[in-house]
Protein backbone atom coordinates (compact mmCIF):
# COMPACT_ATOMS: atom_id res chain seq x y z
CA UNK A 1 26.18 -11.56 -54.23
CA UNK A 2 23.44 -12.70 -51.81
CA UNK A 3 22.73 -9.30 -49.66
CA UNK A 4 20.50 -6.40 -50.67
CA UNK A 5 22.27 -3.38 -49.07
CA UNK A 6 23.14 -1.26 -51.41
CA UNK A 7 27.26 -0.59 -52.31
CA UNK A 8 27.47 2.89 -51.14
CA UNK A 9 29.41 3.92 -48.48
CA UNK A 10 28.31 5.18 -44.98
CA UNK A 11 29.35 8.88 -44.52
CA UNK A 12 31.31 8.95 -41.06
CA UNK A 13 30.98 12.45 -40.25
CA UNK A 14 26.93 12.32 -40.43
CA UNK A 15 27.60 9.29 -38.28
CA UNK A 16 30.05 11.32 -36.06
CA UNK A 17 27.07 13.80 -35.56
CA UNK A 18 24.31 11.31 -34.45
CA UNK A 19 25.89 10.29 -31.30
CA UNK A 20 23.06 9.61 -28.62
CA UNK A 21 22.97 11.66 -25.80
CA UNK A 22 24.73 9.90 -22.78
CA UNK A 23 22.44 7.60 -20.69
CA UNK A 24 21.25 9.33 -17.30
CA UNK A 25 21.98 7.71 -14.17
CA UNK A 26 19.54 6.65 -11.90
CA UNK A 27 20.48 6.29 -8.56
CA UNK A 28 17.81 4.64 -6.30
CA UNK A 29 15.61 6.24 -3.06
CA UNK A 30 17.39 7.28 -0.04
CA UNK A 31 15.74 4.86 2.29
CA UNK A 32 13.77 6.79 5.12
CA UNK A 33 13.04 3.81 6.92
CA UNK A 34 13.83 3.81 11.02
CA UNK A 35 14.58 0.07 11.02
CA UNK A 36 15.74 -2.08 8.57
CA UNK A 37 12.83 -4.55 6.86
CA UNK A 38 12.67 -8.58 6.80
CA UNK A 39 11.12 -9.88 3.30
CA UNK A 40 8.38 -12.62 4.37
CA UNK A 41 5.35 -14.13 2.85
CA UNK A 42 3.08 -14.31 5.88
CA UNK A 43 -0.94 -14.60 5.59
CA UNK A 44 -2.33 -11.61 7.82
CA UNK A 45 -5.96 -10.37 8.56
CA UNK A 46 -6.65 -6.82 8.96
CA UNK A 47 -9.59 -5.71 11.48
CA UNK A 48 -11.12 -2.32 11.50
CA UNK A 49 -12.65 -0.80 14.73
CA UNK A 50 -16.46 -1.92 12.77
CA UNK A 51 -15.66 -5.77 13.11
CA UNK A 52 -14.67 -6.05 9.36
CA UNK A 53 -11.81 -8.20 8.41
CA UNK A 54 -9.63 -8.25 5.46
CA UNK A 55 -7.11 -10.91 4.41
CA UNK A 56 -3.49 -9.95 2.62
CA UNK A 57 -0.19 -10.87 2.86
CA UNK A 58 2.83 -9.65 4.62
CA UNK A 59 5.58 -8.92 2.22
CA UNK A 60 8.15 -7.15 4.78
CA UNK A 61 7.93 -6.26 8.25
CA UNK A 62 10.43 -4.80 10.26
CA UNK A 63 10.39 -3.50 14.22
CA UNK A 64 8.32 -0.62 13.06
CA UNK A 65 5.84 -1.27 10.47
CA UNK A 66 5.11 -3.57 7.68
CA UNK A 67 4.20 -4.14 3.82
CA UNK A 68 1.00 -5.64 2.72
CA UNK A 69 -0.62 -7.16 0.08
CA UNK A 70 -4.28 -7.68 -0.94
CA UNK A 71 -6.24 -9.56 -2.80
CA UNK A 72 -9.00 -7.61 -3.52
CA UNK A 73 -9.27 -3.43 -3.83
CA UNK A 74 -10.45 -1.47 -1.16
CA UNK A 75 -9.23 1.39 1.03
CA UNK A 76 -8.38 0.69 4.80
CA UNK A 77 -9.35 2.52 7.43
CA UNK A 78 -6.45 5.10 9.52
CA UNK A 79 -6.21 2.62 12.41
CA UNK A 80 -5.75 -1.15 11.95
CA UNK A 81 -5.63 -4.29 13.81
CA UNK A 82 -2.81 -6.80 12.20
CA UNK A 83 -3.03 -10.40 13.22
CA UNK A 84 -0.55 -13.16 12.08
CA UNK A 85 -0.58 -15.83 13.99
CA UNK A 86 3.00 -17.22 12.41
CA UNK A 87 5.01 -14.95 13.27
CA UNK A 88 3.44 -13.91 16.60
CA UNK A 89 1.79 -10.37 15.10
CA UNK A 90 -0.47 -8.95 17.33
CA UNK A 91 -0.94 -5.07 17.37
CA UNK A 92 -2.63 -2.30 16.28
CA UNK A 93 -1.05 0.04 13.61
CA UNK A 94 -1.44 3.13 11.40
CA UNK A 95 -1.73 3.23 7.71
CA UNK A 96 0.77 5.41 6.43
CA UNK A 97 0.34 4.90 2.22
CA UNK A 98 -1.80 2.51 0.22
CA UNK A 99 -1.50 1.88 -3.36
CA UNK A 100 -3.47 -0.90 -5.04
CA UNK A 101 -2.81 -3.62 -4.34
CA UNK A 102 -0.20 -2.57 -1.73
CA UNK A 103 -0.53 -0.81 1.86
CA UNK A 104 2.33 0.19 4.56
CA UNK A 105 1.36 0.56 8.21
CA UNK A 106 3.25 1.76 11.03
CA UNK A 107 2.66 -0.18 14.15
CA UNK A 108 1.44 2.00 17.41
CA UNK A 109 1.15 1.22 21.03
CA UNK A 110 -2.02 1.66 22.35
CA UNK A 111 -5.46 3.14 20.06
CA UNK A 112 -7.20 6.74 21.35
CA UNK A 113 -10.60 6.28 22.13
CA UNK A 114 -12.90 9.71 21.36
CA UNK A 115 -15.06 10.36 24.52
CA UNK A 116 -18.91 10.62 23.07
């Protein structure tokens, strides 16, 4: 009385026929990670080898490397120095992948110096 379909009925072997294709499964990275990460919100500063210094944020961190985040865009130098102070971060590291606004370094022991 009230609805606007029309009164004709639905053909169930068209229907039959437009069956979706089945959904994909997505199964997530294999981890390639040596040691397993802690997720923290930690203020860090970055120093290059020229004296500049860069702020972000430590998303995750484990015994070998960490995540950070910056504010602003800009591209980091190979070798770091990470500082933060609250969790007793001291060390020099490699960056292995940035990705605005994101960057992963790998800490290292000691920095090469290049004889000149």
């Amino acid at each position: 009385m009230f609805s606007s379909k029309s009164k004709t009925k639905v053909n169930l072997e068209r229907a039959a026929k437009s069956v979706a294709a089945p959904i994909p499964i997505v199964r997530p990275m294999v981890d390639q990670r040596g040691a397993l990460r802690k997720g923290t919100w930690c203020v860090c500063q970055i120093m290059t080898r020229e004296g500049a210094v860069r702020e972000g944020v430590i998303l995750d961190v484990s015994a070998t490397g960490a995540r950070i985040r910056f504010r602003d865009r800009g591209e980091l130098p190979r070798i770091v120095k990470i500082k933060a102070s609250r969790i007793g971060l001291n060390r020099f590291a490699r960056v292995v992948w940035q990705r605005i606004p994101d960057a992963g370094i790998e800490f290292i022991s000691t920095v090469r110096t290049d004889p000149r």
